[in-house]
N, C-alpha and C. Protein backbone atom coordinates (compact mmCIF):
# COMPACT_ATOMS: atom_id res chain seq x y z
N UNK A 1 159.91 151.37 88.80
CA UNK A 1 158.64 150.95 89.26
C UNK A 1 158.50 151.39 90.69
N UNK A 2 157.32 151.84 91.07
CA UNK A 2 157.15 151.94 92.44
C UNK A 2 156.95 151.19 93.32
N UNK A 3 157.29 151.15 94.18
CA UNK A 3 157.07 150.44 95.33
C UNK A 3 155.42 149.69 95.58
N UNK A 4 155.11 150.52 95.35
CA UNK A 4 153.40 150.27 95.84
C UNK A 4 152.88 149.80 94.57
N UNK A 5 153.43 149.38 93.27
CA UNK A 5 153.20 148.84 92.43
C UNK A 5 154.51 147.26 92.51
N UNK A 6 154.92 147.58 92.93
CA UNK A 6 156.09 146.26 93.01
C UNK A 6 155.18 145.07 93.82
N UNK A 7 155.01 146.20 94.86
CA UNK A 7 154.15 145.22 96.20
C UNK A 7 152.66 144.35 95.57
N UNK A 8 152.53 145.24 94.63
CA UNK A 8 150.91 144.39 94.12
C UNK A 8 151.75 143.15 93.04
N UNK A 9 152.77 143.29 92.16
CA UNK A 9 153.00 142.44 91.28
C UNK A 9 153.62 141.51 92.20
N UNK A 10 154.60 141.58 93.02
CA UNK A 10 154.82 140.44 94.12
C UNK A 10 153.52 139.66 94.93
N UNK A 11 152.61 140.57 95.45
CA UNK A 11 151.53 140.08 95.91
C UNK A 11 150.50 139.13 94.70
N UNK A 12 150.79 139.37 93.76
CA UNK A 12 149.78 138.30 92.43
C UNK A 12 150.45 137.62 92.24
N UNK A 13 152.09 137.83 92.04
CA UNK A 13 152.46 136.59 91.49
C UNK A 13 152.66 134.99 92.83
N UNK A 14 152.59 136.16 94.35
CA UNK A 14 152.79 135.30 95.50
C UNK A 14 151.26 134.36 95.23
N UNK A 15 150.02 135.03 95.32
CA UNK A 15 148.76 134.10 95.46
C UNK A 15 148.79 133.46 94.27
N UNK A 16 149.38 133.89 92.88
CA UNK A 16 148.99 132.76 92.05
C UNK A 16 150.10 131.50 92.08
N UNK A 17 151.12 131.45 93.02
CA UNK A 17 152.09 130.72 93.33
C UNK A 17 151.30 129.59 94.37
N UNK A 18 150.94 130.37 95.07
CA UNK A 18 149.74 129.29 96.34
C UNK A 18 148.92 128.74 95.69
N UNK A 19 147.83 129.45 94.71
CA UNK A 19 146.73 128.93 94.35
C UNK A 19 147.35 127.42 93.17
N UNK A 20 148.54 128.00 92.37
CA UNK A 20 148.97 126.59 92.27
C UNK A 20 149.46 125.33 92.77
N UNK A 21 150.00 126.09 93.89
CA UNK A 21 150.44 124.80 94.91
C UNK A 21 149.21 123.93 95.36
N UNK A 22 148.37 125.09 95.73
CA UNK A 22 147.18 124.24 96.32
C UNK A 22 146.24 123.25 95.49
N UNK A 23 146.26 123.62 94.12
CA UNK A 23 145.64 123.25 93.28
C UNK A 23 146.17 122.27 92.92
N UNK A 24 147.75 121.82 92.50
CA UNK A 24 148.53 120.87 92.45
C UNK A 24 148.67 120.09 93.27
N UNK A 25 148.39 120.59 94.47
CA UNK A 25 148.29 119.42 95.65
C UNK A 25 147.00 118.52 95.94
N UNK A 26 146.12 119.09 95.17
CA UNK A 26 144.81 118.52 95.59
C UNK A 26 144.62 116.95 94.75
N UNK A 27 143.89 116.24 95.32
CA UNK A 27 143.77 115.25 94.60
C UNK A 27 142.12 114.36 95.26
N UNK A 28 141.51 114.12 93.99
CA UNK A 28 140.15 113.80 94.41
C UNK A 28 140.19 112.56 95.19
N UNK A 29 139.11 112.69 95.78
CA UNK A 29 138.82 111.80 97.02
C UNK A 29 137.70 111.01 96.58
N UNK A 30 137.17 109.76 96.15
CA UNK A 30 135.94 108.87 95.87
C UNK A 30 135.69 107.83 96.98
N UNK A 31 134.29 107.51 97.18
CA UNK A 31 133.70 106.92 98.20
C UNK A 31 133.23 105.47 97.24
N UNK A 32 133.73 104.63 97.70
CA UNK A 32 132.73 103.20 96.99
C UNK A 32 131.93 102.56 97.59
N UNK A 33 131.14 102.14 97.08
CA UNK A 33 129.81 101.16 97.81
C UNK A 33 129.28 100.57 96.86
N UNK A 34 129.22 99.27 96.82
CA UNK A 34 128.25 98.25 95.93
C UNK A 34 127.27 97.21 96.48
N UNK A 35 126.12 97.22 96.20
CA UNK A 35 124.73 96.70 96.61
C UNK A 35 124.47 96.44 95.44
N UNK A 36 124.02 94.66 95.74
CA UNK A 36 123.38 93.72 94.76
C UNK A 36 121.81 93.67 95.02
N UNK A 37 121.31 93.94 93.97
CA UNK A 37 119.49 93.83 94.39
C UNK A 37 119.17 92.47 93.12
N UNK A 38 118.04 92.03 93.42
CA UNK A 38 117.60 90.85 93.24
C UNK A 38 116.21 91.56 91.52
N UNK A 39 116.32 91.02 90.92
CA UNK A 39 115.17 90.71 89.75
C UNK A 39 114.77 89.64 90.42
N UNK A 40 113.01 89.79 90.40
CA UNK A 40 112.38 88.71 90.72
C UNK A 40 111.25 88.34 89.98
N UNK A 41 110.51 86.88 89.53
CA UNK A 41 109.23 87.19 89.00
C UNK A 41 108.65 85.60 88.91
N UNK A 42 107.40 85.67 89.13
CA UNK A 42 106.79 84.65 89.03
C UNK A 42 105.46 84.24 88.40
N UNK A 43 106.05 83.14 87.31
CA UNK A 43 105.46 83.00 86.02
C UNK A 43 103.89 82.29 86.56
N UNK A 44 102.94 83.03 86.47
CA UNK A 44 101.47 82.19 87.01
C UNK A 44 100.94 80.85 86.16
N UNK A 45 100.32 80.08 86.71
CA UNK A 45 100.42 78.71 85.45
C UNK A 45 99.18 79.26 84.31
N UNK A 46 99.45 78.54 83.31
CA UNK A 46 99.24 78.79 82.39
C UNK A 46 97.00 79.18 82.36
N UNK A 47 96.99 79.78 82.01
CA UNK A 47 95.06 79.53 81.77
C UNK A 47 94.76 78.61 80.87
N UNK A 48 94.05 77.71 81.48
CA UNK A 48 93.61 76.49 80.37
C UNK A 48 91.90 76.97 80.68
N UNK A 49 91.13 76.76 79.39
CA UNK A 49 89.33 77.08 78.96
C UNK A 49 88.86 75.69 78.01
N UNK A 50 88.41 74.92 79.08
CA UNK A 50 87.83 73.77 78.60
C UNK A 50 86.23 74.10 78.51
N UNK A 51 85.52 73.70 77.64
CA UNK A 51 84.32 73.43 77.14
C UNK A 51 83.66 72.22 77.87
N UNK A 52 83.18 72.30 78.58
CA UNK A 52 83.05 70.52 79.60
C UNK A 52 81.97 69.98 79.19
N UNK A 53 80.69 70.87 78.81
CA UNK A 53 79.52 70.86 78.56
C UNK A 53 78.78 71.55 77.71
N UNK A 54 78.19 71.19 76.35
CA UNK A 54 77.47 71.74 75.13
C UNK A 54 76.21 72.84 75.95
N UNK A 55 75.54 73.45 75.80
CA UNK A 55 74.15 74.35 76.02
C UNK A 55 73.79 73.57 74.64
N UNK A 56 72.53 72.97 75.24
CA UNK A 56 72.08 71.89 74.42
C UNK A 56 69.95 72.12 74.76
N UNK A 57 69.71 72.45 73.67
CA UNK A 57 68.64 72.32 73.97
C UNK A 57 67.64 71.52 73.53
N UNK A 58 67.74 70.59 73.15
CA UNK A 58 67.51 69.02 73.00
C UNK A 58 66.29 69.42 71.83
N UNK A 59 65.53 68.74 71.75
CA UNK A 59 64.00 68.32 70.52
C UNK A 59 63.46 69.73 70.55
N UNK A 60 63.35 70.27 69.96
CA UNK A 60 62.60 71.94 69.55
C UNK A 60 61.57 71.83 68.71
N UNK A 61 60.58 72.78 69.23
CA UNK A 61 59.08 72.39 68.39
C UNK A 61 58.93 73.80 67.41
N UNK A 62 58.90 73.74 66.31
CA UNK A 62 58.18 74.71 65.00
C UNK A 62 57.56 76.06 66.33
N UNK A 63 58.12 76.99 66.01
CA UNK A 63 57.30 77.97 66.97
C UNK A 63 57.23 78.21 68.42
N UNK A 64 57.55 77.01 69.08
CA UNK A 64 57.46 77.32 70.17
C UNK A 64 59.03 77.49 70.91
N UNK A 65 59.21 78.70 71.69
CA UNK A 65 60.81 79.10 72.11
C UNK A 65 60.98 77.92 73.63
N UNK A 66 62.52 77.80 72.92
CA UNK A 66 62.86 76.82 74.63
C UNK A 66 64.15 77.03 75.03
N UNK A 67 63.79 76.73 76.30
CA UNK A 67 65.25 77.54 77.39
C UNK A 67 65.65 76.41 77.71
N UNK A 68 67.44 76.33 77.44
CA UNK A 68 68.05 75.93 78.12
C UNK A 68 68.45 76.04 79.90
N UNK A 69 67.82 75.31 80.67
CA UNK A 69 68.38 75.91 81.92
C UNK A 69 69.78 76.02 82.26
N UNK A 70 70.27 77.15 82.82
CA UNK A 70 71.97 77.02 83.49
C UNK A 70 71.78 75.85 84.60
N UNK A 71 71.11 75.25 85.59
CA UNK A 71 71.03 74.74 86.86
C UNK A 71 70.59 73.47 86.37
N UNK A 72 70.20 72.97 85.25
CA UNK A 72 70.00 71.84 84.58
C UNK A 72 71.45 71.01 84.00
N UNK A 73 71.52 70.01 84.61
CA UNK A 73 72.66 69.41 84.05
C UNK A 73 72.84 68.65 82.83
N UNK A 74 71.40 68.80 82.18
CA UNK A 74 71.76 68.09 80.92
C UNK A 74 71.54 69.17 79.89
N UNK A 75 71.48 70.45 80.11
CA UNK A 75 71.28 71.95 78.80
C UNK A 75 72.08 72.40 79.00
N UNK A 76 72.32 72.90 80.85
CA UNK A 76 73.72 73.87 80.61
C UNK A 76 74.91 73.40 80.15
N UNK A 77 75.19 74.60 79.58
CA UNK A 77 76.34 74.77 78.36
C UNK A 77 77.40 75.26 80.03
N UNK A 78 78.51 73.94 80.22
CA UNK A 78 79.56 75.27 81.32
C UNK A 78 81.02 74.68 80.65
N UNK A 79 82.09 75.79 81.20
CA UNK A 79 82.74 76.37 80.50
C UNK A 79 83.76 76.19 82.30
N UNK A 80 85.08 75.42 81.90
CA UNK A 80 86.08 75.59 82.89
C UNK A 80 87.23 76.07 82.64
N UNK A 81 87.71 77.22 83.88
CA UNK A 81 89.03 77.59 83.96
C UNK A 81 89.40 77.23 84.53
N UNK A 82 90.96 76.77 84.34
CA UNK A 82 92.21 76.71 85.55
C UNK A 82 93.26 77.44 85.49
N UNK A 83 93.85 77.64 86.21
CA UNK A 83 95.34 78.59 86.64
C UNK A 83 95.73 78.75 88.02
N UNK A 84 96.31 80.14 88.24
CA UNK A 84 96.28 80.11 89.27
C UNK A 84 95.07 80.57 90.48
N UNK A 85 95.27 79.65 91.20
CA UNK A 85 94.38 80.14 92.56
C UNK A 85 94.40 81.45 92.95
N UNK A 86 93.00 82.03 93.79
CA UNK A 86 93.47 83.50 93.82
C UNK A 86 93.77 84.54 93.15
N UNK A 87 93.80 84.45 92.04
CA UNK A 87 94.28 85.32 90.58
C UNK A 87 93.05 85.83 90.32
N UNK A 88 93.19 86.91 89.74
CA UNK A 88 91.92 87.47 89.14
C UNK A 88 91.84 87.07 87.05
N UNK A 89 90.71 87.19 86.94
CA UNK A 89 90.69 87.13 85.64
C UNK A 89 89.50 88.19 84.84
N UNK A 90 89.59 88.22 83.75
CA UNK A 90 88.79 88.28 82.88
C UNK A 90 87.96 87.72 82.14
N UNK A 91 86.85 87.13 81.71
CA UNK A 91 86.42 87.06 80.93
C UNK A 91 85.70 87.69 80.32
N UNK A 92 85.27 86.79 78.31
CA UNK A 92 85.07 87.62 77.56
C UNK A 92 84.26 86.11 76.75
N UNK A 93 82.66 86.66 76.75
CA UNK A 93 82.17 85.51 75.58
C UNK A 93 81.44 86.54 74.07
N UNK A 94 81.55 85.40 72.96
CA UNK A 94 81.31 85.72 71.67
C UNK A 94 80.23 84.56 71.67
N UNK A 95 78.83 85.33 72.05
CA UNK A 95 77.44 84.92 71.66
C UNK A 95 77.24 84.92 70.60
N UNK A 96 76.35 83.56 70.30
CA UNK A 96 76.48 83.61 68.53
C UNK A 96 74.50 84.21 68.62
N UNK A 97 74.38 84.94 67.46
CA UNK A 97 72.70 85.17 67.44
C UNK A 97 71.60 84.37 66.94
N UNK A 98 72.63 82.74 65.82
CA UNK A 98 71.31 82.37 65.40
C UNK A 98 72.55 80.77 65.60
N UNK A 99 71.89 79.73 65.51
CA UNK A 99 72.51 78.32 65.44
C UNK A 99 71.97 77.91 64.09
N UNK A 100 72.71 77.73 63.13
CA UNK A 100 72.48 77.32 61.72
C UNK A 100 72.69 76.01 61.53
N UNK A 101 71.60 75.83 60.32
CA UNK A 101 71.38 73.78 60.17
C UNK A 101 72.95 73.67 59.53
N UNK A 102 72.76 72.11 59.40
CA UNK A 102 73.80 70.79 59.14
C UNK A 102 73.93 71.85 57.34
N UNK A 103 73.39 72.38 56.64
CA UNK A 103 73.49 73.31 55.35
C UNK A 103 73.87 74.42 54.92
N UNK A 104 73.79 75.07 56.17
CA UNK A 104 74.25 76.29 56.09
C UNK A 104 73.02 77.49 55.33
N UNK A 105 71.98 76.69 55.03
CA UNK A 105 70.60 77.57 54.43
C UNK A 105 69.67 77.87 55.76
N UNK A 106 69.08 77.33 56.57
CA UNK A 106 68.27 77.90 57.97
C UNK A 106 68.89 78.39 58.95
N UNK A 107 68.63 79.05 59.47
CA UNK A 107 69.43 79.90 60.74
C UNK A 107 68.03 79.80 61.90
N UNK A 108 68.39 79.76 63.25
CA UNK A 108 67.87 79.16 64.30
C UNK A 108 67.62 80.63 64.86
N UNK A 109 67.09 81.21 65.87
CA UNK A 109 67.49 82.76 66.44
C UNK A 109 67.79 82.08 67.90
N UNK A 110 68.96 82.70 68.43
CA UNK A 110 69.27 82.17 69.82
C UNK A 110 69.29 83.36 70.76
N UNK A 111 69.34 83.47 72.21
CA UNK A 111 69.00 84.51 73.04
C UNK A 111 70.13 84.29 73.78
N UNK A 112 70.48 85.21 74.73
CA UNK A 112 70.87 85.05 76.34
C UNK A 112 70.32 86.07 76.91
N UNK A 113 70.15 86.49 78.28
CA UNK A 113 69.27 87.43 78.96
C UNK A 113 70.75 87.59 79.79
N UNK A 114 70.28 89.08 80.13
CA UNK A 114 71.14 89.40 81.53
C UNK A 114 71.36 88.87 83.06
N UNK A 115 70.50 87.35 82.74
CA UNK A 115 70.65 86.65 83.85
C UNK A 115 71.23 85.07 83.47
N UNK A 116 71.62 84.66 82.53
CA UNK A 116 72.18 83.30 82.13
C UNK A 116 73.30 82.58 82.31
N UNK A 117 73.52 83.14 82.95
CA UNK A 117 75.34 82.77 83.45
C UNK A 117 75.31 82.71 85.24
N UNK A 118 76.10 81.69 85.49
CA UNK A 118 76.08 81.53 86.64
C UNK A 118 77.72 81.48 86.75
N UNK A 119 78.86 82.01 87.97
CA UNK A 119 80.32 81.90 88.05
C UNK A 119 80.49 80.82 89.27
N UNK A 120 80.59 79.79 89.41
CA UNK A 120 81.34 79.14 90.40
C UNK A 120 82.99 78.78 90.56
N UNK A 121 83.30 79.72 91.84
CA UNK A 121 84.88 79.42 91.97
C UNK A 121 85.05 78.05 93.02
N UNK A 122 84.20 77.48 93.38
CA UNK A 122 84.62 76.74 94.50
C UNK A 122 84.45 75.31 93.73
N UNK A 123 84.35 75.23 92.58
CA UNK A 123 84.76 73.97 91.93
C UNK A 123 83.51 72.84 92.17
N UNK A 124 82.32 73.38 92.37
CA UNK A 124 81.27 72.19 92.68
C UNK A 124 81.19 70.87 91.71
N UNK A 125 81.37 71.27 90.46
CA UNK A 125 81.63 70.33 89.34
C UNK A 125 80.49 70.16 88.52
N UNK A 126 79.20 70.28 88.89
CA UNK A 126 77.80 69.87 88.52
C UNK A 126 76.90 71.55 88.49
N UNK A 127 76.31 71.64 87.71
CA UNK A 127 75.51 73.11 87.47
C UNK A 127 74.43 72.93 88.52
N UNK A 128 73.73 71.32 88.67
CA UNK A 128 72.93 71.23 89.55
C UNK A 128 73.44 71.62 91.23
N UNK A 129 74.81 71.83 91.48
CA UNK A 129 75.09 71.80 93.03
C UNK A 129 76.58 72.93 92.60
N UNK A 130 75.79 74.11 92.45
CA UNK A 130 76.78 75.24 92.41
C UNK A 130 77.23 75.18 93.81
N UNK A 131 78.69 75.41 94.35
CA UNK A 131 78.93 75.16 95.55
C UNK A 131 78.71 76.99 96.19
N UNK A 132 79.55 76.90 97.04
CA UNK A 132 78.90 78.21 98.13
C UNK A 132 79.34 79.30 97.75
N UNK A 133 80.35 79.32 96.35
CA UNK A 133 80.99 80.31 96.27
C UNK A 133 80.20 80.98 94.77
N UNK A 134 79.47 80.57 94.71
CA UNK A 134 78.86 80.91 93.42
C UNK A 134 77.86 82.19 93.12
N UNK A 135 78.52 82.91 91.93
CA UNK A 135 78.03 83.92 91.94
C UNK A 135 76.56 83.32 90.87
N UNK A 136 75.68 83.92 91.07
CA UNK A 136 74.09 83.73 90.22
C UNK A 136 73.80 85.13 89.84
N UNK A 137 73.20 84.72 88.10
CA UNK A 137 72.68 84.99 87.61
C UNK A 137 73.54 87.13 87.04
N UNK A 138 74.40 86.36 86.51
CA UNK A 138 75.70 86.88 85.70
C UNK A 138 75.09 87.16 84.16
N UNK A 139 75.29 88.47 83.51
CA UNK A 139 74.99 88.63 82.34
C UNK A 139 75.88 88.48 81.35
N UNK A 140 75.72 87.28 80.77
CA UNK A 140 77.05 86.46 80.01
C UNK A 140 78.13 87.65 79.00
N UNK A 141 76.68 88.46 78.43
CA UNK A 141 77.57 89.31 77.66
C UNK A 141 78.71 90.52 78.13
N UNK A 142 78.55 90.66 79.51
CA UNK A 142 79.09 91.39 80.23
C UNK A 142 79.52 91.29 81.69
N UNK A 143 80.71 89.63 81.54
CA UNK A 143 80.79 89.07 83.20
C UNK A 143 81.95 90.27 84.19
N UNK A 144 81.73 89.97 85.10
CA UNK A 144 82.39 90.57 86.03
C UNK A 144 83.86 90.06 85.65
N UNK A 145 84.84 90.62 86.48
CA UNK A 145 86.00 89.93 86.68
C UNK A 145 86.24 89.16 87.75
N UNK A 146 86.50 87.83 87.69
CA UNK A 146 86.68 87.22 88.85
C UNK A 146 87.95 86.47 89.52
N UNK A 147 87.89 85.86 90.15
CA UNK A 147 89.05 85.29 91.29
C UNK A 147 89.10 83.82 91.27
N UNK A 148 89.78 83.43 90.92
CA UNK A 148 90.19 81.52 90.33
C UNK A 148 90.12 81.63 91.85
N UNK A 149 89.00 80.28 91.98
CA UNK A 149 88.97 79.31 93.33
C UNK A 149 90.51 79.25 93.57
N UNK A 150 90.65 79.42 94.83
CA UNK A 150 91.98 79.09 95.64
C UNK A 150 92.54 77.43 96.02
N UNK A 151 91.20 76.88 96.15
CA UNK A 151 91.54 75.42 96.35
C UNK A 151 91.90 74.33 95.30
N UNK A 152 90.99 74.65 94.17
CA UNK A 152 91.20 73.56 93.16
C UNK A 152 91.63 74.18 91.81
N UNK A 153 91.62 75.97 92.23
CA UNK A 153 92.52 76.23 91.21
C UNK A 153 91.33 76.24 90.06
N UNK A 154 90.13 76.38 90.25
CA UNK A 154 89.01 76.09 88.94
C UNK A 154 88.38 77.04 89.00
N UNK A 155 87.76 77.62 87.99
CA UNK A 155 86.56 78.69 87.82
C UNK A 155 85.55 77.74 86.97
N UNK A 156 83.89 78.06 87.26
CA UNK A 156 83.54 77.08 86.28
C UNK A 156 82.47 78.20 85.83
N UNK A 157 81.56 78.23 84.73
CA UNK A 157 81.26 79.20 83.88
C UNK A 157 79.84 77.91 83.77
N UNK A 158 78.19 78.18 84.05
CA UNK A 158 77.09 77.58 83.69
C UNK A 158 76.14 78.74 82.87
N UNK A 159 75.88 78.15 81.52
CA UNK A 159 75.15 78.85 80.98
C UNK A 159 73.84 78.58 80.40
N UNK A 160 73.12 79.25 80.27
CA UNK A 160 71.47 78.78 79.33
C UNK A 160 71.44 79.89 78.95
N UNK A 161 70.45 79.52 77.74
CA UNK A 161 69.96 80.64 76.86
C UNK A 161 68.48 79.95 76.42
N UNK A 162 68.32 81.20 75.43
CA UNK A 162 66.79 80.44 74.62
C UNK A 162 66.80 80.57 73.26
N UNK A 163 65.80 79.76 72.67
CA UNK A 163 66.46 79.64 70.82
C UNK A 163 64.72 79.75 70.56
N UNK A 164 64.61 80.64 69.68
CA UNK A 164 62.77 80.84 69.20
C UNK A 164 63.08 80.22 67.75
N UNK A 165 62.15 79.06 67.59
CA UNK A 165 62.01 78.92 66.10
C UNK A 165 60.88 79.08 65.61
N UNK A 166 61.03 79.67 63.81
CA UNK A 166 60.10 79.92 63.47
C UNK A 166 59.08 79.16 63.60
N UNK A 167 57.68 79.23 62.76
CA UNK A 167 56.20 78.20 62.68
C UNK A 167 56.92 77.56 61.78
N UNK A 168 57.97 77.89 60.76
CA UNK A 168 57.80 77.27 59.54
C UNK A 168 59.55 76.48 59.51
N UNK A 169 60.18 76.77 60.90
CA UNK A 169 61.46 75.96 60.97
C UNK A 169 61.70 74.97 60.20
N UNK A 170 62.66 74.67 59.65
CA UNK A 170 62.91 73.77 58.46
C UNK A 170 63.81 72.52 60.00
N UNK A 171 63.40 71.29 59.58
CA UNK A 171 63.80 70.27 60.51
C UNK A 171 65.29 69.99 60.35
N UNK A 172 65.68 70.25 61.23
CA UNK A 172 67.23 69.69 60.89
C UNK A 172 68.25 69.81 62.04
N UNK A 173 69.28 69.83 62.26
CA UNK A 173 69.87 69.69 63.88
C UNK A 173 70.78 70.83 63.63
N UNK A 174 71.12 71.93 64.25
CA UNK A 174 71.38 73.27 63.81
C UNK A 174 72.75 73.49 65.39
N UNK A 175 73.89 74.12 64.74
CA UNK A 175 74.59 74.28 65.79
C UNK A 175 75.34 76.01 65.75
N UNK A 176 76.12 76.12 66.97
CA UNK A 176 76.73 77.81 66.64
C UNK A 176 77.66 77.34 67.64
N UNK A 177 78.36 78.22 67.69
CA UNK A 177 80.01 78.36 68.56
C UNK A 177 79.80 79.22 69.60
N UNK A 178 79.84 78.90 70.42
CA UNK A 178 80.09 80.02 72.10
C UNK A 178 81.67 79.63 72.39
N UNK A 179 82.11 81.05 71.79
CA UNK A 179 83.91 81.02 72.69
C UNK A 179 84.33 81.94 73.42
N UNK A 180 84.81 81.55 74.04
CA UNK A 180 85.42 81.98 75.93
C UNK A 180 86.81 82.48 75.95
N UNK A 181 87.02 83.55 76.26
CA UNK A 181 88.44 84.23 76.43
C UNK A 181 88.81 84.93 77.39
N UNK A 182 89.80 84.06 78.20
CA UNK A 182 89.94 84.69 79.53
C UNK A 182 91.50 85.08 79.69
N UNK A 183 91.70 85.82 80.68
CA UNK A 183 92.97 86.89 80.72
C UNK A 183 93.28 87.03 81.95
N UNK A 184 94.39 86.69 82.40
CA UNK A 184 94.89 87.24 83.86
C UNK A 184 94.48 88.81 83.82
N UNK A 185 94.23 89.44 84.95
CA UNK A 185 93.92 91.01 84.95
C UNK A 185 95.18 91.80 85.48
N UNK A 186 96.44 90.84 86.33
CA UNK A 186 97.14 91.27 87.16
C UNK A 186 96.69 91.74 88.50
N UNK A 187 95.78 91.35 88.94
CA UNK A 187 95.27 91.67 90.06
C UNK A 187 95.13 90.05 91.22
């Protein structure tokens, strides 16, 4: 063998002699660190939708249409939320179109207008003395989203409508269902 071939097989077998040493010598190095973070959450109280007050439109005459007033405390129909203060919500009403007799044979025709709903968050209690926070003249079928009073924790919901009966209304005391469905928004 030649020399100048000796020198290269000594020279490979020298670096692959190092590269194992070095490689055998090495040994990994790890860094630790542990940080505790927190889950947090807070359950809002529950939404309660009380019915406080019927929309009542008392003695009805053959033909002639009559309005319940919202600002009248003995027609308006209102409607209370509670939860949390400050919370936003949703609501959602299911207008009925006719109030049917004690028989289930006459049907009544009932209305709401885009102005029949009144929202009070400041808890006045009475339709007659909406307090200062009150929104007027709310289109029931399509309310805003609103913000549970902060103080008492109440939303209150005043409504009127109007009911046309026929000339030939059959006499009898006729009722329908208005129901209320409200929803935290997360906001």
């Amino acid at each position: 063998m030649s020399c100048k071939n000796l020198n290269k097989s000594m020279m490979t077998i020298l670096i692959s002699a190092l590269l194992l040493v070095v490689l055998s010598g090495m040994t990994t190095v790890r860094a630790q660190d542990i940080a505790t973070g927190s889950a947090t959450a807070t359950v809002l109280a529950v939404l309660g939708v009380t019915a406080t007050h019927d929309l009542a439109f008392g003695d009805v005459l053959q033909g002639v249409p009559t309005t319940a007033d919202k600002t009248v405390v003995l027609n308006a129909g209102v409607f209370q939320i509670t939860g949390a203060g400050g919370k936003e919500i949703s609501m959602y009403f299911q207008l009925p179109d006719y109030l049917w007799n004690s028989t289930n044979e006459d049907r009544l025709v009932i209305s709401f207008s885009n102005t029949d709903a009144d929202i009070d968050t400041t808890a006045a209690g009475t339709p007659a003395a909406h307090g200062a926070g009150a929104v007027v003249d709310q289109d029931p079928h399509n309310l805003s989203d609103m913000v549970i009073g902060a103080t008492d924790n109440i939303l209150q919901i005043f409504m009127g409508g109007t009911v046309y009966p026929t000339v030939d209304q059959r006499a009898d005391a006729y009722t329908a269902d208005i129901i209320l469905t409200v929803a935290y928004t997360g906001n």
